[in-house]
PDB file of N, CA and C in Angstrom:
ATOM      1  N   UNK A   1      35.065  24.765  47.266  1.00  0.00           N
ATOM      2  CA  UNK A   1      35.909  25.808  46.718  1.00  0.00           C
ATOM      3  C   UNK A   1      36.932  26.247  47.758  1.00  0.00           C
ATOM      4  N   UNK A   2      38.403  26.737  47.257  1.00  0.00           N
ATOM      5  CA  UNK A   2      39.322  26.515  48.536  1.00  0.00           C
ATOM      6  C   UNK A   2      39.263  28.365  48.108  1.00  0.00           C
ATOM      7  N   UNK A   3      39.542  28.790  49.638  1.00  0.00           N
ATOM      8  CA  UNK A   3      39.502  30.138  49.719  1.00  0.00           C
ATOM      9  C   UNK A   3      41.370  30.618  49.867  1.00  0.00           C
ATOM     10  N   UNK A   4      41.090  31.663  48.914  1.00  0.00           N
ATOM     11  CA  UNK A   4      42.387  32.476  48.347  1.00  0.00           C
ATOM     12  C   UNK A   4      42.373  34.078  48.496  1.00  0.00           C
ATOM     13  N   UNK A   5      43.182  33.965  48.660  1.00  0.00           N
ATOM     14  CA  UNK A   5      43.845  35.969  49.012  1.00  0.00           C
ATOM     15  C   UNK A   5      44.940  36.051  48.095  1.00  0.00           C
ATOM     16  N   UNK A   6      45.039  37.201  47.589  1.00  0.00           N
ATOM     17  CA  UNK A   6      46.126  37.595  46.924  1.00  0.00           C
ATOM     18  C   UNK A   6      46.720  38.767  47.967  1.00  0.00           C
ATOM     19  N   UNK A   7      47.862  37.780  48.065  1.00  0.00           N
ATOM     20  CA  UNK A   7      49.383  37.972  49.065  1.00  0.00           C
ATOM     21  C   UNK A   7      50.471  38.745  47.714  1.00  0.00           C
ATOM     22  N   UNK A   8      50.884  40.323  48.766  1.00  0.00           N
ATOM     23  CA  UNK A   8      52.312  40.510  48.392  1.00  0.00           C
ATOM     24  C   UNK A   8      53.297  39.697  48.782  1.00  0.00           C
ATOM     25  N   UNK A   9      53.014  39.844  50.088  1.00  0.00           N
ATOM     26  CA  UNK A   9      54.003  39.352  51.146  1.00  0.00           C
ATOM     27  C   UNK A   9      54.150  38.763  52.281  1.00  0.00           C
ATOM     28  N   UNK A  10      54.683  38.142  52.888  1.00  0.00           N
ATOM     29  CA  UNK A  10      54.570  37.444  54.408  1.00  0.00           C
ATOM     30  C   UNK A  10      56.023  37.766  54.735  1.00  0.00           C
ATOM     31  N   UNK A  11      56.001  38.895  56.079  1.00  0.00           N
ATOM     32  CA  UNK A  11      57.692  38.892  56.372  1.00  0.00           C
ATOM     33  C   UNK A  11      57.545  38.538  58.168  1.00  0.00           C
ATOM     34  N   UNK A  12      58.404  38.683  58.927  1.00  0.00           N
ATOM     35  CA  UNK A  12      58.625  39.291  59.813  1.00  0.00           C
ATOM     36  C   UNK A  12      59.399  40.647  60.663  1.00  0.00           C
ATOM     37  N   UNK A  13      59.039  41.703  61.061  1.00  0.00           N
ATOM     38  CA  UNK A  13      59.722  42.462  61.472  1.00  0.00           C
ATOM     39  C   UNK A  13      59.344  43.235  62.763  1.00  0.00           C
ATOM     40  N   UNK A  14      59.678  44.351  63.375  1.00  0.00           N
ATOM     41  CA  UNK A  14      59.235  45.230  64.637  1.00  0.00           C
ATOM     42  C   UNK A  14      58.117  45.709  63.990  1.00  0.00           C
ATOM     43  N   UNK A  15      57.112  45.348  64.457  1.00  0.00           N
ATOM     44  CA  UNK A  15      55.793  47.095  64.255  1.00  0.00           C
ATOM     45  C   UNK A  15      56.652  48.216  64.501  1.00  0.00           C
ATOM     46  N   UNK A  16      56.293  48.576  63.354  1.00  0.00           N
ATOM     47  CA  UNK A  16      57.015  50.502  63.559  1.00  0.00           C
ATOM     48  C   UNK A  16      55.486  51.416  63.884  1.00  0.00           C
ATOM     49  N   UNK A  17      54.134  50.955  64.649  1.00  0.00           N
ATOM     50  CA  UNK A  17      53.305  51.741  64.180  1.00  0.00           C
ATOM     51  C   UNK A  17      52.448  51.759  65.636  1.00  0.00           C
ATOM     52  N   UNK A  18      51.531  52.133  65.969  1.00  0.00           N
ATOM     53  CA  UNK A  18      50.228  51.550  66.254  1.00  0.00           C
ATOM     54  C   UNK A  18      50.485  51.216  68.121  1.00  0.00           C
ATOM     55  N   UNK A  19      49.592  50.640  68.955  1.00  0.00           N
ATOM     56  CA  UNK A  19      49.666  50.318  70.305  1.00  0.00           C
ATOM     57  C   UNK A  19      50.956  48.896  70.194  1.00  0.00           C
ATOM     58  N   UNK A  20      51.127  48.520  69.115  1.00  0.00           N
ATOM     59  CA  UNK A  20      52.417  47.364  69.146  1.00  0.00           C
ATOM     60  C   UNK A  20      53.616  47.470  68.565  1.00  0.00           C
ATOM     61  N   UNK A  21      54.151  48.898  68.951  1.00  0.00           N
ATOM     62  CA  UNK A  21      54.819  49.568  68.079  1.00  0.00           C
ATOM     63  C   UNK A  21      56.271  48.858  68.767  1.00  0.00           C
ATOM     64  N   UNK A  22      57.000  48.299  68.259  1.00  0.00           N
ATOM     65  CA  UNK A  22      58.183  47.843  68.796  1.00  0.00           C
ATOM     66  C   UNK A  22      58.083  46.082  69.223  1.00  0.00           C
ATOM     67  N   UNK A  23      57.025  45.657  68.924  1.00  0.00           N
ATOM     68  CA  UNK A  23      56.769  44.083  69.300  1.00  0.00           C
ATOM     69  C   UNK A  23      57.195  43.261  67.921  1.00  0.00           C
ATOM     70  N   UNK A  24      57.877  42.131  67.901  1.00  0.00           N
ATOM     71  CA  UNK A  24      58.156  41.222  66.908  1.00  0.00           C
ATOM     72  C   UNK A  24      56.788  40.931  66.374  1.00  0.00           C
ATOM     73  N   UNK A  25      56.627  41.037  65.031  1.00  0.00           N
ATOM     74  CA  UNK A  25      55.346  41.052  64.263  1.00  0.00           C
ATOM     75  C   UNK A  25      55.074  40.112  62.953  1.00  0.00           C
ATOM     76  N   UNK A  26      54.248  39.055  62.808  1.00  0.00           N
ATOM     77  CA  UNK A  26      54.988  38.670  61.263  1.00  0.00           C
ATOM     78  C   UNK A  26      53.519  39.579  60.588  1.00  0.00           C
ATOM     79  N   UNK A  27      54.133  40.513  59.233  1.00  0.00           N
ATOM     80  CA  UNK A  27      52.882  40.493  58.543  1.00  0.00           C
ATOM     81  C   UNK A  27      53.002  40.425  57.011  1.00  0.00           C
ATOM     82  N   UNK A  28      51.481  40.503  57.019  1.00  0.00           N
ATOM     83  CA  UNK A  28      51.238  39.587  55.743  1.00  0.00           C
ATOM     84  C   UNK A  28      50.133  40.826  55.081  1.00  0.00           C
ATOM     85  N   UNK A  29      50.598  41.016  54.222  1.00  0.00           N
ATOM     86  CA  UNK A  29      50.630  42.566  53.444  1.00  0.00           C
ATOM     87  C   UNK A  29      49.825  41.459  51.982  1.00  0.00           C
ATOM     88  N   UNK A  30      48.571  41.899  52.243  1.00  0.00           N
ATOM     89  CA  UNK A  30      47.681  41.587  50.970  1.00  0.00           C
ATOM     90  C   UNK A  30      47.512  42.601  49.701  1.00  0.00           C
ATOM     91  N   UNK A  31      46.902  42.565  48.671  1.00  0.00           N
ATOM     92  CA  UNK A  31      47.164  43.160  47.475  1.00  0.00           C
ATOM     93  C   UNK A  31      45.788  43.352  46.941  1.00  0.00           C
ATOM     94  N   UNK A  32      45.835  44.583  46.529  1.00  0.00           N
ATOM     95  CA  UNK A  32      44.713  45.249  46.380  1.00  0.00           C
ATOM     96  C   UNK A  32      43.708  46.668  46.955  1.00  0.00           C
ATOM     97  N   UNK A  33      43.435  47.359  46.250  1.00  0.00           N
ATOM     98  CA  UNK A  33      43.232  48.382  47.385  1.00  0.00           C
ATOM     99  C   UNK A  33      41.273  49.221  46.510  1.00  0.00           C
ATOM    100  N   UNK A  34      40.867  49.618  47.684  1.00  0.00           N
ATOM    101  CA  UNK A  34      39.823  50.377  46.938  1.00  0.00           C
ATOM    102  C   UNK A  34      39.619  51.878  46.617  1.00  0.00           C
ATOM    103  N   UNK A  35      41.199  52.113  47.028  1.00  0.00           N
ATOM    104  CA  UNK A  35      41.391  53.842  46.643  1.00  0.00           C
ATOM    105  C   UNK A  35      42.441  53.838  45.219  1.00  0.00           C
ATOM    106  N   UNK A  36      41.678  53.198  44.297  1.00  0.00           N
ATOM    107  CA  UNK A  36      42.286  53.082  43.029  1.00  0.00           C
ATOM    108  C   UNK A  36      43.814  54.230  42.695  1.00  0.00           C
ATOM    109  N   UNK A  37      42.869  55.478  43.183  1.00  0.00           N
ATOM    110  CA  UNK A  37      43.690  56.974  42.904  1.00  0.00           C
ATOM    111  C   UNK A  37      45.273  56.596  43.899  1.00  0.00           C
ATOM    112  N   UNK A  38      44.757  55.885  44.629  1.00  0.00           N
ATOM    113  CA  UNK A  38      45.940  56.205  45.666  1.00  0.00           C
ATOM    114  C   UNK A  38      45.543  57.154  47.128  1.00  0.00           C
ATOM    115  N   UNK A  39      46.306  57.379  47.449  1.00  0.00           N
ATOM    116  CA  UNK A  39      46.502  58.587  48.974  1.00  0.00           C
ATOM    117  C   UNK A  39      47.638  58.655  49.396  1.00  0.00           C
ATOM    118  N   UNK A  40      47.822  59.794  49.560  1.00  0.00           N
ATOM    119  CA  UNK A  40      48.947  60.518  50.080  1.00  0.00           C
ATOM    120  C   UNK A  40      49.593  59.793  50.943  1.00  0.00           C
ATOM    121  N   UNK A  41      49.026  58.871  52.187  1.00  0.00           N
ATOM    122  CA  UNK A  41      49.967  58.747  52.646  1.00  0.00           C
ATOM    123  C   UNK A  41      50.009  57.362  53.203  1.00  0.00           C
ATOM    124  N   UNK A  42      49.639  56.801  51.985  1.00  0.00           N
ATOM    125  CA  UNK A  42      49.776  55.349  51.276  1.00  0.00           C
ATOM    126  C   UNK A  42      51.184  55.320  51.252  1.00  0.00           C
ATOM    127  N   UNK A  43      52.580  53.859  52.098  1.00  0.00           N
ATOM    128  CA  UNK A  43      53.503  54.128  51.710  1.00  0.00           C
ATOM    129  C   UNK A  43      54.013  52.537  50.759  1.00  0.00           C
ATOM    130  N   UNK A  44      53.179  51.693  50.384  1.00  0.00           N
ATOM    131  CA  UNK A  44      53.287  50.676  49.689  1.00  0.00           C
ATOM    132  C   UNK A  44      52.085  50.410  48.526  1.00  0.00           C
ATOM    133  N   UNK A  45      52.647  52.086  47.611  1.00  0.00           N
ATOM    134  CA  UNK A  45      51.447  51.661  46.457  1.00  0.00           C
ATOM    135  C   UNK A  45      51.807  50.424  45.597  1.00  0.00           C
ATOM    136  N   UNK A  46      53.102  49.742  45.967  1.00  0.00           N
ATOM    137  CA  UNK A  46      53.015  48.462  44.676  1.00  0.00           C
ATOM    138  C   UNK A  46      51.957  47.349  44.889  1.00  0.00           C
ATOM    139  N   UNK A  47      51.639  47.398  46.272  1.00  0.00           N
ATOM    140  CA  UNK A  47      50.707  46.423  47.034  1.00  0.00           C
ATOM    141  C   UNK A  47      48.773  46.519  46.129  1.00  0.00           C
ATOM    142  N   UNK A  48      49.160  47.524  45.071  1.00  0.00           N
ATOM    143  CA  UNK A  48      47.876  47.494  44.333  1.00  0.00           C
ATOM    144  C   UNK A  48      48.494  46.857  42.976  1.00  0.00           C
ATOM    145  N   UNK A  49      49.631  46.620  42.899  1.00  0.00           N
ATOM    146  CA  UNK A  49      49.858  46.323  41.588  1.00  0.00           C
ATOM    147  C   UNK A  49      49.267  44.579  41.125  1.00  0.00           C
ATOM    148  N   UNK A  50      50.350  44.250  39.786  1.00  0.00           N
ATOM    149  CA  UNK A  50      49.855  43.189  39.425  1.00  0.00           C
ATOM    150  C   UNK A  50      51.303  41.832  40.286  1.00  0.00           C
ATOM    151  N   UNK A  51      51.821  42.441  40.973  1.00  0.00           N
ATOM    152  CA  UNK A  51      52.746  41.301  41.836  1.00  0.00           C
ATOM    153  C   UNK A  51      52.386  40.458  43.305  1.00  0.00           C
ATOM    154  N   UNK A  52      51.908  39.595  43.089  1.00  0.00           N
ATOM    155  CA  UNK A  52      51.276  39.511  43.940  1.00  0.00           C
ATOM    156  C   UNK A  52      50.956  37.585  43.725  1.00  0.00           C
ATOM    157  N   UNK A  53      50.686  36.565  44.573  1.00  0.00           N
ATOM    158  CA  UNK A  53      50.252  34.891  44.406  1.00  0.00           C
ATOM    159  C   UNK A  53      48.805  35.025  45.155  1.00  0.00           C
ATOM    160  N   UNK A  54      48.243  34.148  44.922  1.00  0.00           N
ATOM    161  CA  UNK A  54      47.038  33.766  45.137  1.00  0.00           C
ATOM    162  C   UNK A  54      47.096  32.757  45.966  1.00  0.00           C
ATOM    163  N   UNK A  55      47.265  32.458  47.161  1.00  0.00           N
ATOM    164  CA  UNK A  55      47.339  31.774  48.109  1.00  0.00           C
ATOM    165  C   UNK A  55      46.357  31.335  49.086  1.00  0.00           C
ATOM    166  N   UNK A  56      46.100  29.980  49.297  1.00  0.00           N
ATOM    167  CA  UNK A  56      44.865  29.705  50.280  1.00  0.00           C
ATOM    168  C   UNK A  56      45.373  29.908  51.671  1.00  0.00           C
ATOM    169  N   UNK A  57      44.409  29.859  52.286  1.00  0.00           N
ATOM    170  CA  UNK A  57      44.493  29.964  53.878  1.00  0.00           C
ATOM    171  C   UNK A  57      45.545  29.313  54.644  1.00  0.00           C
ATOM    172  N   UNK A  58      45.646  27.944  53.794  1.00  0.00           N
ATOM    173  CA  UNK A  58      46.159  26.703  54.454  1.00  0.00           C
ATOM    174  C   UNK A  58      47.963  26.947  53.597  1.00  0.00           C
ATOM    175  N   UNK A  59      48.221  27.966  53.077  1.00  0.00           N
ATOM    176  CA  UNK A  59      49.162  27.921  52.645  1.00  0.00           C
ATOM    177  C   UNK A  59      50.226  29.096  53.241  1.00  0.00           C
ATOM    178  N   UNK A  60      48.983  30.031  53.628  1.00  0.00           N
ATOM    179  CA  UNK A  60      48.891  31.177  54.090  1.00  0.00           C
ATOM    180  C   UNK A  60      49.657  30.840  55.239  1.00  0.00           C
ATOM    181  N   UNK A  61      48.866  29.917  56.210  1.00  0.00           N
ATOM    182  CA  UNK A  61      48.855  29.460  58.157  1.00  0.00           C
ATOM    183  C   UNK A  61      50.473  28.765  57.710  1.00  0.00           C
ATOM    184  N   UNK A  62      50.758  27.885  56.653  1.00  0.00           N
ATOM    185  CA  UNK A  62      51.936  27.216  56.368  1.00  0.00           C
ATOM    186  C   UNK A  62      53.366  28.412  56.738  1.00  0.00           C
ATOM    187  N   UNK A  63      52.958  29.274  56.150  1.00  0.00           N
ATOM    188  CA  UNK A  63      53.827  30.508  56.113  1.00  0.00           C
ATOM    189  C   UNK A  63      53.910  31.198  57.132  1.00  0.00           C
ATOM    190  N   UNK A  64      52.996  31.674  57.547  1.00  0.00           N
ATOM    191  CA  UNK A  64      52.945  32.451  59.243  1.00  0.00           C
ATOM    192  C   UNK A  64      53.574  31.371  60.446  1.00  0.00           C
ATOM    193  N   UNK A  65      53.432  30.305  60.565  1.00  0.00           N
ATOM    194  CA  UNK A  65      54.288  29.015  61.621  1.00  0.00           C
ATOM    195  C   UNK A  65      55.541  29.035  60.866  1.00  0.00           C
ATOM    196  N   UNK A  66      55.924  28.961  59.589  1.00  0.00           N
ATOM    197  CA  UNK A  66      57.125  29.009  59.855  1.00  0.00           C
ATOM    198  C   UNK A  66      58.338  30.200  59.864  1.00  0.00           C
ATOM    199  N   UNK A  67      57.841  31.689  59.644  1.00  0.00           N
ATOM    200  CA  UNK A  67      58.240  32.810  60.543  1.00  0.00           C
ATOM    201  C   UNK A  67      58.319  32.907  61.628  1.00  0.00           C
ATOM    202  N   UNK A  68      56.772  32.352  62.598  1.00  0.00           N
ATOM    203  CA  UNK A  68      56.983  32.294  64.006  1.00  0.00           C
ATOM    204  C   UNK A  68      58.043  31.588  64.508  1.00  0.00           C
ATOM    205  N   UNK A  69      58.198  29.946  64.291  1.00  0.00           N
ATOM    206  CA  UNK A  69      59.821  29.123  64.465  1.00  0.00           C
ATOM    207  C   UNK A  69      60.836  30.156  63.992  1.00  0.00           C
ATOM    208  N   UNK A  70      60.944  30.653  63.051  1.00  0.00           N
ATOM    209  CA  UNK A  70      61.958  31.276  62.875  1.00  0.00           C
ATOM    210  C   UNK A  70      62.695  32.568  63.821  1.00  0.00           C
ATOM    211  N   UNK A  71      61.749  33.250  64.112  1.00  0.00           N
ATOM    212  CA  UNK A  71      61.791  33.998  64.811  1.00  0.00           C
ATOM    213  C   UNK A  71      60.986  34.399  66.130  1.00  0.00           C
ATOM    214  N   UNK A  72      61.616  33.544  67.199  1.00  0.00           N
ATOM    215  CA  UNK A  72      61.355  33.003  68.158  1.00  0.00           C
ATOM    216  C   UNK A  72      60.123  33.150  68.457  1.00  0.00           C
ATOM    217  N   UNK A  73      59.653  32.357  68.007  1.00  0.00           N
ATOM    218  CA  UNK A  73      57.819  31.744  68.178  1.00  0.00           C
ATOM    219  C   UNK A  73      56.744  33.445  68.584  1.00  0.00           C
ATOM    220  N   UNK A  74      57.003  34.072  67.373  1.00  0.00           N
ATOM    221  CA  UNK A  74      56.433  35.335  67.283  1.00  0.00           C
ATOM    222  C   UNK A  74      54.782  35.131  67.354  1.00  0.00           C
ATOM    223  N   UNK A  75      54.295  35.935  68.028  1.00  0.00           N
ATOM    224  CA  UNK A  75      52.388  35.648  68.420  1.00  0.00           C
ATOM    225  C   UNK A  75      51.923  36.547  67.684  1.00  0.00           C
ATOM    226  N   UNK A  76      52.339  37.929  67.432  1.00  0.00           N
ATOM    227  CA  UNK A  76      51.331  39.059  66.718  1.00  0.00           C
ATOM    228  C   UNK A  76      51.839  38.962  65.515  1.00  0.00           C
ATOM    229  N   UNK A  77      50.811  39.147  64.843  1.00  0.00           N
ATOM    230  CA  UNK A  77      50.079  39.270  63.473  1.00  0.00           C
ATOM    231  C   UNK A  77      49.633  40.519  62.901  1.00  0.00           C
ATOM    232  N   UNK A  78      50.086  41.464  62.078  1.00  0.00           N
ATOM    233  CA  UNK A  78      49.296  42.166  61.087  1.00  0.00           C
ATOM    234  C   UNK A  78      49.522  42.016  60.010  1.00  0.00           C
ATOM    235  N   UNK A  79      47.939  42.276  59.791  1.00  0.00           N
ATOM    236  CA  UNK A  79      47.320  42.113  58.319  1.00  0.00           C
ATOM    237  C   UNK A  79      47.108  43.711  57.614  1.00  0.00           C
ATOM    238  N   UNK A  80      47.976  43.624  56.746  1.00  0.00           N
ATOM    239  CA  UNK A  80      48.250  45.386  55.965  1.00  0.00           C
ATOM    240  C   UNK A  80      47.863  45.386  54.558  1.00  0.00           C
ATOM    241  N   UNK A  81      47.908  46.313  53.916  1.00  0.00           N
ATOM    242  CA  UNK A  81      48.017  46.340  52.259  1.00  0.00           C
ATOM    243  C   UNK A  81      48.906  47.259  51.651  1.00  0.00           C
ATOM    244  N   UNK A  82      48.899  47.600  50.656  1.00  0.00           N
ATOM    245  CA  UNK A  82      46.995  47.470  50.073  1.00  0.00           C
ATOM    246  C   UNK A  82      46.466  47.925  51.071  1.00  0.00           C
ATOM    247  N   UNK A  83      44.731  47.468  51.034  1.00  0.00           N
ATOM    248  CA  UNK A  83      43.421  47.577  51.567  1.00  0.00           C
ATOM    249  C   UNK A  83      43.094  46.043  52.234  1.00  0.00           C
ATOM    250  N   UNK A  84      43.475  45.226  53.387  1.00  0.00           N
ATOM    251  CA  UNK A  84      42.636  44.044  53.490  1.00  0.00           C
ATOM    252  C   UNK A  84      41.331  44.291  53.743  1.00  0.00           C
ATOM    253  N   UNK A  85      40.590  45.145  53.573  1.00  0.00           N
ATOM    254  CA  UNK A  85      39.187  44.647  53.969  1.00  0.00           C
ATOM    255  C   UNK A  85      38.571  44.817  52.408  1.00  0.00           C
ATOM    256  N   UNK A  86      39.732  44.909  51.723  1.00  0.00           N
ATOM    257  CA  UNK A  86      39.139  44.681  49.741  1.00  0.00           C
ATOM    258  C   UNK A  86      38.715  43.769  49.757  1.00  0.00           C
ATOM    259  N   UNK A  87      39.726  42.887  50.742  1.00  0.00           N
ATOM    260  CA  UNK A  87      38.900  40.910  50.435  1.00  0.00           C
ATOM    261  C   UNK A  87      38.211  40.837  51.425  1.00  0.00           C
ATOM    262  N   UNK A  88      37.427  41.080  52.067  1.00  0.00           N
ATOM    263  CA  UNK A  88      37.021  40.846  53.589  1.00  0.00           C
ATOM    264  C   UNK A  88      35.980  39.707  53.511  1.00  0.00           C
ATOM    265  N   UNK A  89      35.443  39.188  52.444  1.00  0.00           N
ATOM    266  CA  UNK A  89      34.842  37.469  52.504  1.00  0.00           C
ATOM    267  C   UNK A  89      36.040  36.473  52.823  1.00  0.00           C
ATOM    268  N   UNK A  90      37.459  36.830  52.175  1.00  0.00           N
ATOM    269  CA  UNK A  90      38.213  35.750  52.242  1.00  0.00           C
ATOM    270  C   UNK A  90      39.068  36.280  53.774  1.00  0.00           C
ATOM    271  N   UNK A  91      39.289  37.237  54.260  1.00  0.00           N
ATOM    272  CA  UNK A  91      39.583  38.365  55.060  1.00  0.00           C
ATOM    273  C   UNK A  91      39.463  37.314  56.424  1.00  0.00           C
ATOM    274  N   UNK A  92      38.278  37.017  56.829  1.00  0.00           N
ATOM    275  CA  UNK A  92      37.434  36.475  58.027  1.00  0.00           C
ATOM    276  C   UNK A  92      37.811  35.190  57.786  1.00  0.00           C
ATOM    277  N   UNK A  93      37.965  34.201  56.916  1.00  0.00           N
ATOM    278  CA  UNK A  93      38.388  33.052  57.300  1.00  0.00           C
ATOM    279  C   UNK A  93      39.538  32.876  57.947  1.00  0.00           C
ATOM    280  N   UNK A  94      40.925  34.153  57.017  1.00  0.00           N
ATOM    281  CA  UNK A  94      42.071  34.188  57.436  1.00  0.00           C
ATOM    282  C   UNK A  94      42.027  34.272  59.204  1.00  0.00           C
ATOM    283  N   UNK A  95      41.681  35.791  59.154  1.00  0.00           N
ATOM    284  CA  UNK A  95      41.547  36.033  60.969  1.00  0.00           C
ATOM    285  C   UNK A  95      41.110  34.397  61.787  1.00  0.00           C
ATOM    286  N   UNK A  96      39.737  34.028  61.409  1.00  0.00           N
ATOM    287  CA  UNK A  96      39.346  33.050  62.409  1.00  0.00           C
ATOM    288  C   UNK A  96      40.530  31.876  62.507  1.00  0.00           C
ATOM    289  N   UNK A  97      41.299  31.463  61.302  1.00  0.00           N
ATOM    290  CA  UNK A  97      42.250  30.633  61.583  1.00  0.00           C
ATOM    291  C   UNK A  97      43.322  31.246  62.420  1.00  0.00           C
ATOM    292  N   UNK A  98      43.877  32.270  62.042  1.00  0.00           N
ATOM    293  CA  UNK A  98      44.957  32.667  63.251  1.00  0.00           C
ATOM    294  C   UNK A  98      44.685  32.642  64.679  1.00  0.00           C
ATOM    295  N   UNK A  99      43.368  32.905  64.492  1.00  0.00           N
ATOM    296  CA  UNK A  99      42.893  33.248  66.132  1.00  0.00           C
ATOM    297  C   UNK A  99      42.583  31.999  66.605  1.00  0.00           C
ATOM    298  N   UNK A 100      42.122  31.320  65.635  1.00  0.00           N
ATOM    299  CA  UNK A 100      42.084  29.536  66.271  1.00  0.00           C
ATOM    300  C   UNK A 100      43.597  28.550  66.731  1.00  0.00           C
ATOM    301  N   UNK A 101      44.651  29.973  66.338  1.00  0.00           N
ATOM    302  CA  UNK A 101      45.523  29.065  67.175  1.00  0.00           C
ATOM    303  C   UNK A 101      46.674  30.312  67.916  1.00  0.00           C
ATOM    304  N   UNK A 102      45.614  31.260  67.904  1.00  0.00           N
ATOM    305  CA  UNK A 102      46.383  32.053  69.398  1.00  0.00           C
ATOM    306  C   UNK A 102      47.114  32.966  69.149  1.00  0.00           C
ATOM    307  N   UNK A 103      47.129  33.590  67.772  1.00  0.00           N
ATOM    308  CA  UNK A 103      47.355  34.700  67.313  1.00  0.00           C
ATOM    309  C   UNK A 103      46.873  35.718  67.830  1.00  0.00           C
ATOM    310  N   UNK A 104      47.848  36.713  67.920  1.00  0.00           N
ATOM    311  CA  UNK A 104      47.074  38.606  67.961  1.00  0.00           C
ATOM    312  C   UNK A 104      47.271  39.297  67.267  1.00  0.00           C
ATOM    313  N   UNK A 105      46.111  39.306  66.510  1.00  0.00           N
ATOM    314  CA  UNK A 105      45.680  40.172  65.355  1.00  0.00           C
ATOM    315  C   UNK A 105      45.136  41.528  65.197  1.00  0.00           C
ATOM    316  N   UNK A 106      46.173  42.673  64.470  1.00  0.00           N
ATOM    317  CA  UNK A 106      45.176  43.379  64.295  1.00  0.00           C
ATOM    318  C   UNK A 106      45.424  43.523  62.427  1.00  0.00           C
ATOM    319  N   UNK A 107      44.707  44.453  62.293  1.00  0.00           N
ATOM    320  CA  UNK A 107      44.542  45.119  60.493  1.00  0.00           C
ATOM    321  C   UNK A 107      44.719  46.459  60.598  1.00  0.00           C
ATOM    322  N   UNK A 108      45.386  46.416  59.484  1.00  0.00           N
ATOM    323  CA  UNK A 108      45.367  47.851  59.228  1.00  0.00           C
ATOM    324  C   UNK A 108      45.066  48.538  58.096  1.00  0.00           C
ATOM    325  N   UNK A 109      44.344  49.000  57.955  1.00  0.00           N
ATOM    326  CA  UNK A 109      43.191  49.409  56.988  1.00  0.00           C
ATOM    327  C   UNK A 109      42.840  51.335  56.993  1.00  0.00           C
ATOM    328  N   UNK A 110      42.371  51.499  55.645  1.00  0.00           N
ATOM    329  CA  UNK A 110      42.113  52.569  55.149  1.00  0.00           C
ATOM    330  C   UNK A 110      41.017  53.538  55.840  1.00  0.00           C
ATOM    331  N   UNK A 111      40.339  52.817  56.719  1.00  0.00           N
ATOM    332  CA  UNK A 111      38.879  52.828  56.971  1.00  0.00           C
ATOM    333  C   UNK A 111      37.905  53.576  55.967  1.00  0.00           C
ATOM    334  N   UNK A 112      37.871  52.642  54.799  1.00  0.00           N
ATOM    335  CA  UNK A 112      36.921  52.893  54.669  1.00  0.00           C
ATOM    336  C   UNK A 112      36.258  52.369  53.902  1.00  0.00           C
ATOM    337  N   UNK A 113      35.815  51.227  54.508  1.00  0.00           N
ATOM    338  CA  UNK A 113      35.352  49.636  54.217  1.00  0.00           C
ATOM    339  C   UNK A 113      35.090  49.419  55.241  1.00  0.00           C
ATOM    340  N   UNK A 114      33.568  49.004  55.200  1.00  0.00           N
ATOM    341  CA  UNK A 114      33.226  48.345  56.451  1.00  0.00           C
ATOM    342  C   UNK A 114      33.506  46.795  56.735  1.00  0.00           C
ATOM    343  N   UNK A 115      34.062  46.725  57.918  1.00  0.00           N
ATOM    344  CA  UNK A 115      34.581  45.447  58.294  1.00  0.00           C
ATOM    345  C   UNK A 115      33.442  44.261  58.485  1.00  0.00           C
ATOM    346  N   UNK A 116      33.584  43.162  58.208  1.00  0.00           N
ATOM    347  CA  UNK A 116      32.691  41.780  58.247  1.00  0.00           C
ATOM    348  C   UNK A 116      32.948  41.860  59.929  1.00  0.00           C
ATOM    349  N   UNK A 117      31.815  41.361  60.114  1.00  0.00           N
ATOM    350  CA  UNK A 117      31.425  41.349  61.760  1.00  0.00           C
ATOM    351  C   UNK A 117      30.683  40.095  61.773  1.00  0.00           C
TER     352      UNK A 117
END
C-alpha cells in the first residue's frame, strides 16, 4: 500500500515565525485539522477544507527537490496545516524521508495531538 497525505500546498518562502524566523523555508502545508470548530488564531482555515491532492511520499520528496534547485538548494523544511499530526501514521514516513536526505525539519502544530515517537 503506497502511503499518502493530503497536501494543500508545497511553496517556498522566509519563515515568518518560530527560532527560523527569516531562513529560506520550503513548506508543505497539509490538510486537515482536529479542531473541527476552528481557533482563533488559526490563520489558514481553508487548509481544513475540501481543496486539497492526495499525494505519496515519493511525489511529495519529487516536489520538495525541486523547490530546493529552485531556490538555491534550500535545507529547512516545515510541515504546517491544518493540523499535521491529524495524519501522524503517514506524518513519520514523510519526516524520516526528509531527514534521510538532510533536511531540517520542524512542524508546526496545534499541540494537541500527541506526536508519533
Amino acid at each position: 500500500m503506497i502511503t499518502k497525505l493530503k497536501v494543500n500546498e508545497i511553496f517556498c518562502s522566509l519563515q515568518g515565525e518560530g527560532k527560523s524566523v527569516g531562513l529560506p523555508t520550503i513548506f508543505i502545508r497539509l490538510n486537515g485539522c482536529n479542531l473541527k470548530l476552528g481557533c482563533k488564531w488559526c490563520d489558514t482555515k481553508y487548509a481544513n477544507g475540501e481543496d486539497f491532492e492526495e499525494l505519496s511520499i515519493k511525489d511529495i520528496m519529487i516536489a520538495v527537490r525541486k523547490e530546493a534547485v529552485r531556490n538555491s538548494t534550500v535545507r529547512y523544511i516545515c510541515i504546517t496545516g491544518g493540523e499535521p499530526l491529524y495524519q501522524k501514521k503517514e506524518l513519520r514516513t514523510l519526516v524520516d524521508s526528509l531527514y534521510s536526505e538532510g533536511y531540517h525539519i520542524e512542524i508546526e502544530t496545534n499541540g494537541t495531538l500527541e506526536p508519533p515517537i
